[in-house]
N, C-alpha and C. Protein backbone atom coordinates (compact mmCIF):
# COMPACT_ATOMS: atom_id res chain seq x y z
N UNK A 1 -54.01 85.24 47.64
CA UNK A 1 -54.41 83.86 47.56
C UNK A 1 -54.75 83.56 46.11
N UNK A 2 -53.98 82.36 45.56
CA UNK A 2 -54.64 82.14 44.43
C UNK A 2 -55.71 80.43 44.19
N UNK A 3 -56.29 81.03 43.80
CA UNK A 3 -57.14 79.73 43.63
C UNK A 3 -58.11 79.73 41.99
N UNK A 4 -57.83 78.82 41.55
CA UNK A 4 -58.52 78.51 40.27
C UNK A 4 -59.92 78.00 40.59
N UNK A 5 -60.97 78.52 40.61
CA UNK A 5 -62.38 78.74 39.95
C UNK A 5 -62.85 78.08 38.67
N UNK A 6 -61.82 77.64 37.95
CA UNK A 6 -62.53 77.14 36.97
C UNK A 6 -62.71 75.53 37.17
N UNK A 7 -64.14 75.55 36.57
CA UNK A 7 -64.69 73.88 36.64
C UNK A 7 -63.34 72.90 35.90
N UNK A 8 -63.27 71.62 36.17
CA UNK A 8 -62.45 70.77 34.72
C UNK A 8 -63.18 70.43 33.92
N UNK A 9 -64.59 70.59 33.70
CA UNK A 9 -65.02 69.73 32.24
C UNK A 9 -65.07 71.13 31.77
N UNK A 10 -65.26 70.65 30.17
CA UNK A 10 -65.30 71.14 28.73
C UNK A 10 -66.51 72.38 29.11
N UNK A 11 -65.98 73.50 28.67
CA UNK A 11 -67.28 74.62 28.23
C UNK A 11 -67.37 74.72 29.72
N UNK A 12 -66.27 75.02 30.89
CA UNK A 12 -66.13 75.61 31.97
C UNK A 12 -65.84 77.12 31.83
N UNK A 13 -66.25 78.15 32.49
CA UNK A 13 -66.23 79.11 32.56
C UNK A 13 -66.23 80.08 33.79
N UNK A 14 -65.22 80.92 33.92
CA UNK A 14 -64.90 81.97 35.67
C UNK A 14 -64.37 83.26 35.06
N UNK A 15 -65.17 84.03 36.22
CA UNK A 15 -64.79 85.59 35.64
C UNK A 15 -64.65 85.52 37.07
N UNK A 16 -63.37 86.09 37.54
CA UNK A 16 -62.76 86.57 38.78
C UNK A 16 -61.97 88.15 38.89
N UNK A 17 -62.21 88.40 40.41
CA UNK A 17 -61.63 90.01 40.34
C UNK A 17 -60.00 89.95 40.59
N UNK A 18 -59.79 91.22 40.37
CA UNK A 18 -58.58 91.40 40.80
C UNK A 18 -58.97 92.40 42.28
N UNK A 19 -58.01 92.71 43.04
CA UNK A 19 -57.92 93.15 44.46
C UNK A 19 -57.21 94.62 44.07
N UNK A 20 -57.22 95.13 42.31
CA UNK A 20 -56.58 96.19 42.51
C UNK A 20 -57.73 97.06 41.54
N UNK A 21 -57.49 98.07 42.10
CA UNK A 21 -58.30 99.47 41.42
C UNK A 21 -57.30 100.23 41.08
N UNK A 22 -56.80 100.25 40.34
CA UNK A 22 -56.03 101.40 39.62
C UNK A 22 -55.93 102.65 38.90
N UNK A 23 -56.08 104.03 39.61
CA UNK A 23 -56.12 105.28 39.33
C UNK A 23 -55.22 105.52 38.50
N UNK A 24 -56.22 105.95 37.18
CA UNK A 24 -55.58 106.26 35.80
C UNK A 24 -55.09 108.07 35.80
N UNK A 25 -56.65 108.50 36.20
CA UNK A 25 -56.25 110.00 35.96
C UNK A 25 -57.21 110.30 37.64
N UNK A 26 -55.89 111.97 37.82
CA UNK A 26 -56.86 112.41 39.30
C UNK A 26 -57.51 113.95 38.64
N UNK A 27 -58.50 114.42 38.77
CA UNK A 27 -59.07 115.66 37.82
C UNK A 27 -59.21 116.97 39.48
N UNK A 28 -59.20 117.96 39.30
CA UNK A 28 -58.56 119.24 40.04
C UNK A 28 -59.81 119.07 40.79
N UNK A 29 -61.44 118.55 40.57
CA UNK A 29 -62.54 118.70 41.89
C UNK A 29 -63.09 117.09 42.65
N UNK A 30 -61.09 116.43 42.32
CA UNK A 30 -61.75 115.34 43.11
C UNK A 30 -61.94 113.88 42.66
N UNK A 31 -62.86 114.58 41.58
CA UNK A 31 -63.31 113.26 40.98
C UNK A 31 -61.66 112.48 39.89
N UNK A 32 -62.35 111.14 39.81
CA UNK A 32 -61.31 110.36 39.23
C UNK A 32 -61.64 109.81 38.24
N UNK A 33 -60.51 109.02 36.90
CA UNK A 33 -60.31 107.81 36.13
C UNK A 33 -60.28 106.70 36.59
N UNK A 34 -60.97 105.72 37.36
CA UNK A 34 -60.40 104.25 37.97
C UNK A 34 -60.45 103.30 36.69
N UNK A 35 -59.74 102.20 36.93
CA UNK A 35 -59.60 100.51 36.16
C UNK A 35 -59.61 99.67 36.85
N UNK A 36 -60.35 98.98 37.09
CA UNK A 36 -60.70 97.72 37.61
C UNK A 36 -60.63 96.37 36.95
N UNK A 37 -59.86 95.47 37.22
CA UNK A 37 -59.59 94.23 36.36
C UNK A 37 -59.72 92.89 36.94
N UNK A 38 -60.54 92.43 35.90
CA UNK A 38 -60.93 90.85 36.26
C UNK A 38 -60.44 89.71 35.09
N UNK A 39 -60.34 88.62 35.81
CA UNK A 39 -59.83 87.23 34.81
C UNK A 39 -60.88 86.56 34.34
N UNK A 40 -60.87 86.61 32.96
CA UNK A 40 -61.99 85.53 32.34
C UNK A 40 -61.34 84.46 31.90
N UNK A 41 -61.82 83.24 32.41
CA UNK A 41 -61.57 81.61 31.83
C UNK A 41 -62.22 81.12 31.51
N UNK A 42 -61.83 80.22 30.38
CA UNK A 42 -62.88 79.57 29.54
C UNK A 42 -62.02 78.27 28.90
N UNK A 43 -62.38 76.91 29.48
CA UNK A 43 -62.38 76.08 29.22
C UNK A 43 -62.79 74.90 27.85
N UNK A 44 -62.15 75.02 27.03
CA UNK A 44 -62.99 74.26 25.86
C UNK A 44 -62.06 73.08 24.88
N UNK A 45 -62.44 72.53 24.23
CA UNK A 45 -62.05 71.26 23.55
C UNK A 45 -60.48 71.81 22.42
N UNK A 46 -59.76 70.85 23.02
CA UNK A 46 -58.81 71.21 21.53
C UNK A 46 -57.48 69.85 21.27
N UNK A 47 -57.23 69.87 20.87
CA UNK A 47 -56.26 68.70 20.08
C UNK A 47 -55.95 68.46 18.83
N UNK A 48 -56.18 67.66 18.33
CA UNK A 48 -55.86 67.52 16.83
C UNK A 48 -56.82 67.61 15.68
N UNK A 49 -58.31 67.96 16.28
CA UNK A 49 -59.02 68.09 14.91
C UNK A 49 -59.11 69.78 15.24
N UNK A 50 -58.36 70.12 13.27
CA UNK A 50 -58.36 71.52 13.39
C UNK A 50 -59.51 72.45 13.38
N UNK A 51 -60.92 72.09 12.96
CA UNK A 51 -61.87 72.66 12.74
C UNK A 51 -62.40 73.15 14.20
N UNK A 52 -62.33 72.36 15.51
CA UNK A 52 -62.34 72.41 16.44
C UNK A 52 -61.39 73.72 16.83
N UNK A 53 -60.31 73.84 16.94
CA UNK A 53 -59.33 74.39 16.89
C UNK A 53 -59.94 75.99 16.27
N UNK A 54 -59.96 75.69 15.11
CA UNK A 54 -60.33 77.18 14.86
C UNK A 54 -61.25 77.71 15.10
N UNK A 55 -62.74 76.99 15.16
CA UNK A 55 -63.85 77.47 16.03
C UNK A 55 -63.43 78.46 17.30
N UNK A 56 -62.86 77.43 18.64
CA UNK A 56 -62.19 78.04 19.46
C UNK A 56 -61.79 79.42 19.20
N UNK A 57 -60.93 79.39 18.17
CA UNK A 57 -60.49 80.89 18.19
C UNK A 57 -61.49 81.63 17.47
N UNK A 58 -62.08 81.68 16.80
CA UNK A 58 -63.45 82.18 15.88
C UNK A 58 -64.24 83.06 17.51
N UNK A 59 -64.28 82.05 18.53
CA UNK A 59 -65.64 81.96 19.74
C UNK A 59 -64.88 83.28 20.61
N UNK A 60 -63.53 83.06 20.93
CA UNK A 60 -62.73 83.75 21.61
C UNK A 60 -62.81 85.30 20.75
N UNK A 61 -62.66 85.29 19.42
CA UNK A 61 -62.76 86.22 18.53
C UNK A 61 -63.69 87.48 19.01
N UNK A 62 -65.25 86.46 18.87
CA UNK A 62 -66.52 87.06 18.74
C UNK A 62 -66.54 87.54 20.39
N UNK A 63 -65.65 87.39 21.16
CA UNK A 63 -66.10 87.82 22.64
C UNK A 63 -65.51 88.59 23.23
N UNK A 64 -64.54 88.80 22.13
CA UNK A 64 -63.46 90.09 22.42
C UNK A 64 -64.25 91.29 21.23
N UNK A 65 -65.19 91.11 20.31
CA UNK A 65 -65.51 91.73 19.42
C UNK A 65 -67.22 92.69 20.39
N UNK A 66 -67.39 91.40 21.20
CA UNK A 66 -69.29 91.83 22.28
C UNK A 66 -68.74 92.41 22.88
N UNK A 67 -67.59 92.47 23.73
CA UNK A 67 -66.61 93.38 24.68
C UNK A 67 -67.38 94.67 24.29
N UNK A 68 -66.52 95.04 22.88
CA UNK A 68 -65.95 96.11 22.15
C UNK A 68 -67.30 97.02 21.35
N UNK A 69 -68.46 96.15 21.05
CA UNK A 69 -69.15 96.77 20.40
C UNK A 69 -70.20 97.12 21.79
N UNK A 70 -70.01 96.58 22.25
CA UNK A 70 -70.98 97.02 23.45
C UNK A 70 -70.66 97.68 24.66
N UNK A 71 -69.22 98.12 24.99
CA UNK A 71 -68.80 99.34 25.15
C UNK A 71 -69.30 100.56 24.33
N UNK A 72 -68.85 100.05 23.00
CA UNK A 72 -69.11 101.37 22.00
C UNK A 72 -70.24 101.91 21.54
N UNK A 73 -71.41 101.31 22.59
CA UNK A 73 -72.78 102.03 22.44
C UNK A 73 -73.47 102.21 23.47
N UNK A 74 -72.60 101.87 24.38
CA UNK A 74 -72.44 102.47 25.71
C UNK A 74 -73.64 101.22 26.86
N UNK A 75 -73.58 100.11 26.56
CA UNK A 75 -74.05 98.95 27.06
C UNK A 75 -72.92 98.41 28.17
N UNK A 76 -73.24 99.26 29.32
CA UNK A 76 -71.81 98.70 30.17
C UNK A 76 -72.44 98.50 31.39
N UNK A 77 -71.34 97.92 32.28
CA UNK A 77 -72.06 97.44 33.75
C UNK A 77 -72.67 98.25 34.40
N UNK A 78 -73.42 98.16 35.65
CA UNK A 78 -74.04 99.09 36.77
C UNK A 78 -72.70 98.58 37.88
N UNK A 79 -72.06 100.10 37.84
CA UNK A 79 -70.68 99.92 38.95
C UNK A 79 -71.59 100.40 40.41
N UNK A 80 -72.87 100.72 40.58
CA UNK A 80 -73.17 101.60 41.80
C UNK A 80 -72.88 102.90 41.88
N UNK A 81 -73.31 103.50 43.00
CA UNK A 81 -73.14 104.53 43.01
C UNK A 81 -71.70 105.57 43.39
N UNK A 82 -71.82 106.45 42.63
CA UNK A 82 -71.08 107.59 42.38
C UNK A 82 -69.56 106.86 41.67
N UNK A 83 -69.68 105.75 40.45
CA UNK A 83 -68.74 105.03 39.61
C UNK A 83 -69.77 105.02 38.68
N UNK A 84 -69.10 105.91 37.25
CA UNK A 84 -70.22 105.56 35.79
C UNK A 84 -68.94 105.44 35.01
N UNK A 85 -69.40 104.32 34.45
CA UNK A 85 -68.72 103.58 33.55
C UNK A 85 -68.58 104.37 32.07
N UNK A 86 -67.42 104.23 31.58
CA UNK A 86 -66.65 104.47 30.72
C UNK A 86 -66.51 103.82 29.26
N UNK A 87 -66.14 102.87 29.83
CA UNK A 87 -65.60 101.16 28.88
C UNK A 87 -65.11 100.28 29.47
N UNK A 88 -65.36 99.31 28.39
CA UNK A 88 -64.69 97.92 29.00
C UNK A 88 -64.43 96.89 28.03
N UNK A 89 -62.88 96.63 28.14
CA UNK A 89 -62.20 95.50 27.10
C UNK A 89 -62.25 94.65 27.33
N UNK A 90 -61.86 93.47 26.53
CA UNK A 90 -61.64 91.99 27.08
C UNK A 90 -59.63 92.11 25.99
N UNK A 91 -58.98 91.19 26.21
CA UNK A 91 -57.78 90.53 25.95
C UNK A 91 -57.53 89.36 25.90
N UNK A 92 -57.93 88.44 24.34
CA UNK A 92 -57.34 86.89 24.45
C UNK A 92 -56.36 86.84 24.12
N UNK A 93 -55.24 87.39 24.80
CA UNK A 93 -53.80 87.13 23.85
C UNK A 93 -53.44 85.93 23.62
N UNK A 94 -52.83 85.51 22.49
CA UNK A 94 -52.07 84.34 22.37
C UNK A 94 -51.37 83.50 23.87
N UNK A 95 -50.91 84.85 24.49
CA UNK A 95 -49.87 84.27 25.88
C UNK A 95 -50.74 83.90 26.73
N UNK A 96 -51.98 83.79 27.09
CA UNK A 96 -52.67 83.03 28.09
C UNK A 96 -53.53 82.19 27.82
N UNK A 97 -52.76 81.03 27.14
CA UNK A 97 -53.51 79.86 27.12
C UNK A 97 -52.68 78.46 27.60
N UNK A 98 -53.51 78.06 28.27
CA UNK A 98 -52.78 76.78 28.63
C UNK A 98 -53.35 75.34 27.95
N UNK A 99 -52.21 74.62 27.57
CA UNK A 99 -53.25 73.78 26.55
C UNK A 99 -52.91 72.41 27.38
N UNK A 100 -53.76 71.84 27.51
CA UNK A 100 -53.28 70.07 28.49
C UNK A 100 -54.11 69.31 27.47
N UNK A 101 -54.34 68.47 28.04
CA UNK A 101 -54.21 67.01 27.40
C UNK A 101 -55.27 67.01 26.06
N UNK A 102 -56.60 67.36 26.53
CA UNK A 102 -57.56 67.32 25.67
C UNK A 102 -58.10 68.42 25.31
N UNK A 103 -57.77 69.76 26.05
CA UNK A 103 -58.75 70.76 26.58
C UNK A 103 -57.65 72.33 26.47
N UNK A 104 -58.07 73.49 26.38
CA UNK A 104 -57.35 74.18 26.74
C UNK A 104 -57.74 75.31 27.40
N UNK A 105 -57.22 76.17 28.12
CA UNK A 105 -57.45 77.13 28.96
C UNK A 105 -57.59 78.39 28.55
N UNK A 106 -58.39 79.07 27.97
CA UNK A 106 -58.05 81.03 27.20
C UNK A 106 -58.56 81.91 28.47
N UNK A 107 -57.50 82.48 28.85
CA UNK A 107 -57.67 83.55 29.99
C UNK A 107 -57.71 85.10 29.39
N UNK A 108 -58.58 85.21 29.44
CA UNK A 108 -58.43 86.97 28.71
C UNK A 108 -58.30 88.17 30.07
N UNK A 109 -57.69 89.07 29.85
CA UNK A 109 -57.67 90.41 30.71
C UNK A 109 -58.68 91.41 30.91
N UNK A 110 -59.76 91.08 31.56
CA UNK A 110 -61.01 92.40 31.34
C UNK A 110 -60.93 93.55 32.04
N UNK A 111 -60.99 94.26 31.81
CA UNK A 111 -60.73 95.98 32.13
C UNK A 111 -61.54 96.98 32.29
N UNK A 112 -62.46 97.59 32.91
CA UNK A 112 -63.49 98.24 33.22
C UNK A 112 -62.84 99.51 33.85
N UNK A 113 -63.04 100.58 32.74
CA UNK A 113 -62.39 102.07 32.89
C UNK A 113 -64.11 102.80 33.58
N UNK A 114 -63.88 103.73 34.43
CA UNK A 114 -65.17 104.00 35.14
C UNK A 114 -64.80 105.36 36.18
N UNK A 115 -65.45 106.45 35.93
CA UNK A 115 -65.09 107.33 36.50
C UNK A 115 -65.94 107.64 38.16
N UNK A 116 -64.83 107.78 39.36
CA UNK A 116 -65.30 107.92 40.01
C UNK A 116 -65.80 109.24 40.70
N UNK A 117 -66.72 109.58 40.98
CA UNK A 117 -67.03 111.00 41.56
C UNK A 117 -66.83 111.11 42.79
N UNK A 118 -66.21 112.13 43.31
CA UNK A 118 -66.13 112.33 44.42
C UNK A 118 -67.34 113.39 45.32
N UNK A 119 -67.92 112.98 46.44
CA UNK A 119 -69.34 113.38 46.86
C UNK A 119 -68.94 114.83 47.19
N UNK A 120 -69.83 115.88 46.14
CA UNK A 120 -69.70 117.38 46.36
C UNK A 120 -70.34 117.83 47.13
């Protein structure tokens, strides 16, 4: 089922899951590599004034940069039990944005690598 979550006004924002867990690595007592992936949207102003424009990407920048530094000091989610987290990216590629009338759409790819244990 797909359904869009995101609000229509300006400075709307949805983090949605995906329905897949994807086993990266299987290790010889069990335990595993999982990836888990969710959609971030973010709604914000764009058209013809460029300062606007590049902010946007400046904001998108800095949130793919909090991703990354806060993985890398090990500031990551509470997955529950017997799942300890690993890392976790974000992705604003160029290719997921949708731009309409006044406003445009940046969908990034978030990724949460997290090892699962299997109960010994």
């Amino acid at each position: 089922m797909n359904i869009d979550y995101l609000g229509k006004s300006v400075h709307s924002l949805s983090v949605s899951g995906r329905s897949n867990n994807e086993t990266v690595r299987v290790y010889t007592d069990g335990d595993s590599l999982m990836r888990s992936e969710f959609i971030f949207k973010l709604r914000l102003p764009y058209g013809v004034d460029k300062r606007k424009n590049r902010a946007n990407s400046v904001l998108l920048k800095n949130i793919e940069e909090w991703f990354s530094k806060n993985s890398s000091k090990g500031i990551l989610p509470e997955l529950g039990e017997e799942k300890i987290p690993v890392s976790v990216s974000a992705d604003f590629s160029r290719d997921n944005v949708t731009y309409l009338a006044d406003t445009a759409v940046f969908t990034a790819n978030v990724a949460v690598l997290y090892y699962k244990t299997k109960s010994h």
